[in-house]
Protein backbone atom coordinates (compact mmCIF):
# COMPACT_ATOMS: atom_id res chain seq x y z
CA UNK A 1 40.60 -3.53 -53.44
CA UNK A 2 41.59 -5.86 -50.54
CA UNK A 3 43.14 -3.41 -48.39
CA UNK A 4 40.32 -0.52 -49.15
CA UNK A 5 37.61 -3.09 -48.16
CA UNK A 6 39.18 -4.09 -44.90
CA UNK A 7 39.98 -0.43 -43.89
CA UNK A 8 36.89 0.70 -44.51
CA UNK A 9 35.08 -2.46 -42.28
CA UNK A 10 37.83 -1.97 -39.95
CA UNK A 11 36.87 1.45 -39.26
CA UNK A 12 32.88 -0.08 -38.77
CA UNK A 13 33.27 -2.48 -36.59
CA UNK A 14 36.17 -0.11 -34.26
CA UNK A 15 33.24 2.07 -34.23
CA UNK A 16 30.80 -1.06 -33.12
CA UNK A 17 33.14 -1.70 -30.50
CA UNK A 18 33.86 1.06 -28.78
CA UNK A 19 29.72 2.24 -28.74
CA UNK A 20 27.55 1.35 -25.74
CA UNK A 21 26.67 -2.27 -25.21
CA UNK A 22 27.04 -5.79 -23.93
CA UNK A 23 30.27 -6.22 -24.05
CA UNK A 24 31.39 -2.67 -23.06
CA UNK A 25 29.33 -3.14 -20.24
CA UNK A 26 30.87 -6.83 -19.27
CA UNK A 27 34.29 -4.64 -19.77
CA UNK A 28 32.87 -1.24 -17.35
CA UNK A 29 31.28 -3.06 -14.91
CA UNK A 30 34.30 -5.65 -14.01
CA UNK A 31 36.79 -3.05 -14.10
CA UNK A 32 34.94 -0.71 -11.43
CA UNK A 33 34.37 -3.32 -8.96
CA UNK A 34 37.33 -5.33 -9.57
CA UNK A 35 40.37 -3.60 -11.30
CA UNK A 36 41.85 -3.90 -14.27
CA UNK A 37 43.10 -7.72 -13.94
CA UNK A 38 39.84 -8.90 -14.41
CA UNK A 39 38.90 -6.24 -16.67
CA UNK A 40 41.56 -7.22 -19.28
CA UNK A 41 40.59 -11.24 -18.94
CA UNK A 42 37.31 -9.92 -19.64
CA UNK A 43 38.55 -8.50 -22.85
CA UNK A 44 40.76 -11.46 -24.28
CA UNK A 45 37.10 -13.81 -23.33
CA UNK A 46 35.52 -11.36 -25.90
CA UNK A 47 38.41 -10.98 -28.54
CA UNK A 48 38.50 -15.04 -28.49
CA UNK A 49 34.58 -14.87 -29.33
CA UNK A 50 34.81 -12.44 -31.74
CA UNK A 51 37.08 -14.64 -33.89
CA UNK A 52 34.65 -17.85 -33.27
CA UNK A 53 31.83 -15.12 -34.54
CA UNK A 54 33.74 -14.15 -37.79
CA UNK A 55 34.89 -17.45 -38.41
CA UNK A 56 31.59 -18.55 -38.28
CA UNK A 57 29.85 -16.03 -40.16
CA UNK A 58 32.50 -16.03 -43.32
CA UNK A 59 32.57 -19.78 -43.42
CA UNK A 60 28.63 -20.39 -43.40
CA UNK A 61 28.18 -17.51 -46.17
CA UNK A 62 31.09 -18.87 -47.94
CA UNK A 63 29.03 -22.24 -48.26
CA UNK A 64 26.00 -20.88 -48.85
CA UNK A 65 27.04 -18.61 -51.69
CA UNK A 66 28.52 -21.86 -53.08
CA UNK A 67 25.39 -23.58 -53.34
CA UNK A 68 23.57 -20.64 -54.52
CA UNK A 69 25.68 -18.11 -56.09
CA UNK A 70 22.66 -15.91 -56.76
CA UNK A 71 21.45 -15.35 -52.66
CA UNK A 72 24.55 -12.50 -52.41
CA UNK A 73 21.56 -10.69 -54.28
CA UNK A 74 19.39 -10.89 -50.86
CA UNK A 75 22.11 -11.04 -48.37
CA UNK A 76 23.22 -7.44 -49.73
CA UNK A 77 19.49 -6.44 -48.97
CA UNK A 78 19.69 -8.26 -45.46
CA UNK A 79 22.72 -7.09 -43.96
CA UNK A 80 22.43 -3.87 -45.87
CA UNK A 81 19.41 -2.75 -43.83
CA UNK A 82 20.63 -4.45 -40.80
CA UNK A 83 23.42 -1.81 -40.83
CA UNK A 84 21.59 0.99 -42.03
CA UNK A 85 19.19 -0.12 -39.22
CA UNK A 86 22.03 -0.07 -36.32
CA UNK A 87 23.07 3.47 -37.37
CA UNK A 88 19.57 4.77 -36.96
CA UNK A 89 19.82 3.35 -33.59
CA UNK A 90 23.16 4.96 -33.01
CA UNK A 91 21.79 8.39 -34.06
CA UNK A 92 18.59 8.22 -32.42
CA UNK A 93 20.88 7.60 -29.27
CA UNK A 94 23.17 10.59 -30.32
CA UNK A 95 20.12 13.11 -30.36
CA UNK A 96 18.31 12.31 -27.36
CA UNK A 97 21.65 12.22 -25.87
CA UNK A 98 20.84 8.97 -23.77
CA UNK A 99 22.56 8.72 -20.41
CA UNK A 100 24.83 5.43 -20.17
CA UNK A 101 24.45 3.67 -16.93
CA UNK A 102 26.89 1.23 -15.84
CA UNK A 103 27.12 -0.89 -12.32
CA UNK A 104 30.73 -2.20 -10.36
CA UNK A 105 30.55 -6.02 -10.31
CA UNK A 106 32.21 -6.68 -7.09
CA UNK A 107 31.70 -10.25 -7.42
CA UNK A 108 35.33 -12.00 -7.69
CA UNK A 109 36.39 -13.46 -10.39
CA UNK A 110 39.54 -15.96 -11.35
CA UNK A 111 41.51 -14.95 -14.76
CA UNK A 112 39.80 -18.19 -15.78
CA UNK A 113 36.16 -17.17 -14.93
CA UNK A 114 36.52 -13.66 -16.35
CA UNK A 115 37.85 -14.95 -19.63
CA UNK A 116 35.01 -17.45 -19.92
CA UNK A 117 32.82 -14.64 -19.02
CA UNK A 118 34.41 -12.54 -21.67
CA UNK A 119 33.53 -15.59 -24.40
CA UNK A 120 30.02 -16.13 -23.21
CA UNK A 121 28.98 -12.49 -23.34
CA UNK A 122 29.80 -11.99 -27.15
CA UNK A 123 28.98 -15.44 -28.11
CA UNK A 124 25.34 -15.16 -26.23
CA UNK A 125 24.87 -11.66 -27.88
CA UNK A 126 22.59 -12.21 -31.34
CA UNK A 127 23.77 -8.68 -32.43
CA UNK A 128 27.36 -9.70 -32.11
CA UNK A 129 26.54 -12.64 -35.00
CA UNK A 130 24.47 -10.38 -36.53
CA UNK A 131 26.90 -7.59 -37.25
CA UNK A 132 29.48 -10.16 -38.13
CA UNK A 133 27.18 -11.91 -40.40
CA UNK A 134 26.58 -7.88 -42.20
CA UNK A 135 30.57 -7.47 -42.21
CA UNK A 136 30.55 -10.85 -44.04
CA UNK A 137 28.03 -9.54 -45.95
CA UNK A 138 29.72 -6.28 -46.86
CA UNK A 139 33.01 -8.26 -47.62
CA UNK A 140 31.99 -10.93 -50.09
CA UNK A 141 29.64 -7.95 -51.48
CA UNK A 142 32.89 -6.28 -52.69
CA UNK A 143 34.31 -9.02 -53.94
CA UNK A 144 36.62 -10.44 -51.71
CA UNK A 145 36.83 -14.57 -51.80
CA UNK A 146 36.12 -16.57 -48.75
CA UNK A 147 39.83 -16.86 -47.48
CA UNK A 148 39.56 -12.99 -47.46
CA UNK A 149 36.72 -12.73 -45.73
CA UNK A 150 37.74 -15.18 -42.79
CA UNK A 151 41.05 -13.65 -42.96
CA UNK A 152 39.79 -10.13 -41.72
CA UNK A 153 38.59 -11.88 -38.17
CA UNK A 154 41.76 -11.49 -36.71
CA UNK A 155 41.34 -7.74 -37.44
CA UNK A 156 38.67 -7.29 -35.82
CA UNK A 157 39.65 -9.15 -32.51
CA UNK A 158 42.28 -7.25 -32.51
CA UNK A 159 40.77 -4.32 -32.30
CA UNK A 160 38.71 -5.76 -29.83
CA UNK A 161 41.49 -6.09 -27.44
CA UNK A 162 42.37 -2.68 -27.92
CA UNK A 163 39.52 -1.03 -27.93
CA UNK A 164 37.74 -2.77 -24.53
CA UNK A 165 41.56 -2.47 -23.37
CA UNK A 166 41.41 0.84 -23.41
CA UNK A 167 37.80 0.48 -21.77
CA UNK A 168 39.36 -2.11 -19.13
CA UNK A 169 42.14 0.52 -18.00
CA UNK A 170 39.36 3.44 -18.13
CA UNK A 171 37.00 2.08 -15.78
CA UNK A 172 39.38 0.89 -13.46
CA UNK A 173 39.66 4.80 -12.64
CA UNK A 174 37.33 7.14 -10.88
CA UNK A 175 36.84 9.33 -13.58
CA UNK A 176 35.63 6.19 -15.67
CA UNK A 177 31.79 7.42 -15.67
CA UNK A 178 32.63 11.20 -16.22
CA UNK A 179 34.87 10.72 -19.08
CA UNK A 180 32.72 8.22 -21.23
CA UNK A 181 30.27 9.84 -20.47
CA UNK A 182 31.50 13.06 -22.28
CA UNK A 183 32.73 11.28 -24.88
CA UNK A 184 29.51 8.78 -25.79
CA UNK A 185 27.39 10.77 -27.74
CA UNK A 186 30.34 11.40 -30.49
CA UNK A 187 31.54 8.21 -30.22
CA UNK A 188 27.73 7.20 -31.45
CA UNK A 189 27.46 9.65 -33.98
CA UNK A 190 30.65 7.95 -35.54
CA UNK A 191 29.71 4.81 -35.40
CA UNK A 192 26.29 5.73 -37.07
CA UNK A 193 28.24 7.41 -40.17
CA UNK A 194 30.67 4.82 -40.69
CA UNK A 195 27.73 1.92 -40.54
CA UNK A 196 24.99 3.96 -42.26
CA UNK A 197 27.57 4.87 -45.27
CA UNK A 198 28.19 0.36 -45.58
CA UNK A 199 24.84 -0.33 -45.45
CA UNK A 200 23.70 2.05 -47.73
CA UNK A 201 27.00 0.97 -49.93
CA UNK A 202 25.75 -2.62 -49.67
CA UNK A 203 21.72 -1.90 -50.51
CA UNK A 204 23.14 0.09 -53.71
CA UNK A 205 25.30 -2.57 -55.33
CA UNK A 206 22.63 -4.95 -54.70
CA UNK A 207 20.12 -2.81 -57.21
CA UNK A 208 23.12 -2.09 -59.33
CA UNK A 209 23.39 -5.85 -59.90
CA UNK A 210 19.64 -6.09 -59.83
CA UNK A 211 19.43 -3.83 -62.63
CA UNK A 212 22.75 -5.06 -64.38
């Protein structure tokens, strides 16, 4: 149960990561103008947040399910469409085929500074703790206890290191653009699948336990 549950979140939030968005772009846009030094401090910044985000989000729904055992109910509802909502997004983006525009930050930038910018730009980004808070959601959905749940964090940050790794050494290339730019559109279609099947997962046990 344990191991099917993280696998199949793992696989949701690899596909969160590598779509389009605000920390891609902190990634992209360091690595053009700067190389991949900065690139890769970049990256660790945003792995280190991403654990703060799970942490958070497992420990806070861990307490609150505590106090009132029968909100999982709602939260399935919640993060349920909140997924189901994000992969409409990612397939509207698929179809129209949207073009993904990305600037070189030339502005230098200490290993420090970039890893601070790294934290700041996941822990600023209300989508970030909103897709942890659904992954949360999803996990304590299937049963999983609270240990479990805050457990899988380190999964996901480290997938966040290689994932925006991989971004870090791509755009510190010329062919950066060209190549994601190829690849974007399937790499959205995936990551609508994988989050459309969990939140339609999580809306259907919560009217299974409705009607149970």
């Amino acid at each position: 149960m344990i191991i099917e549950a993280y696998l199949i979140t793992w696989a949701g939030v690899i596909a969160a990561q590598a779509a389009p968005g605000p920390n891609l772009a902190a990634v992209a846009s360091v690595g053009l103008g700067q190389g991949r030094r900065p690139a890769l401090w970049i990256v660790v910044g945003i792995a280190s947040g991403m654990l703060v985000w799970s942490a958070a989000t497992a420990l806070g729904l861990a307490a609150v399910l505590e106090a009132f055992p029968l909100s999982l109910v709602v939260m399935r509802f919640v993060g349920g469409a909140y997924l189901l909502w994000l992969a409409a997004k990612a397939l509207r983006s698929t179809l129209r085929g949207e073009a993904v525009t990305i600037r070189a930050d030339n502005a230098r930038l200490s290993d420090r500074d970039a890893w601070l910018r790294g934290v700041f730009v996941v822990l600023t980004n209300p989508k970030a703790g909103l897709m942890w808070a659904a992954v949360a959601t999803y996990l304590f959905g299937v049963g999983l206890s609270g240990w479990q749940v805050l457990l899988f964090g380190p999964m996901g940050a480290l997938s966040g290191l290689m994932v925006y790794g991989f971004y870090a050494w791509l755009f510190s290339t010329r062919t950066a653009i060209a190549a994601y730019s190829r690849a974007a559109r399937g790499i959205e279609a995936v990551f609508a699948g994988v989050f459309g099947l969990l939140g339609g997962r999580l809306i259907f046990e919560g009217l299974r336990e409705m009607r149970g």
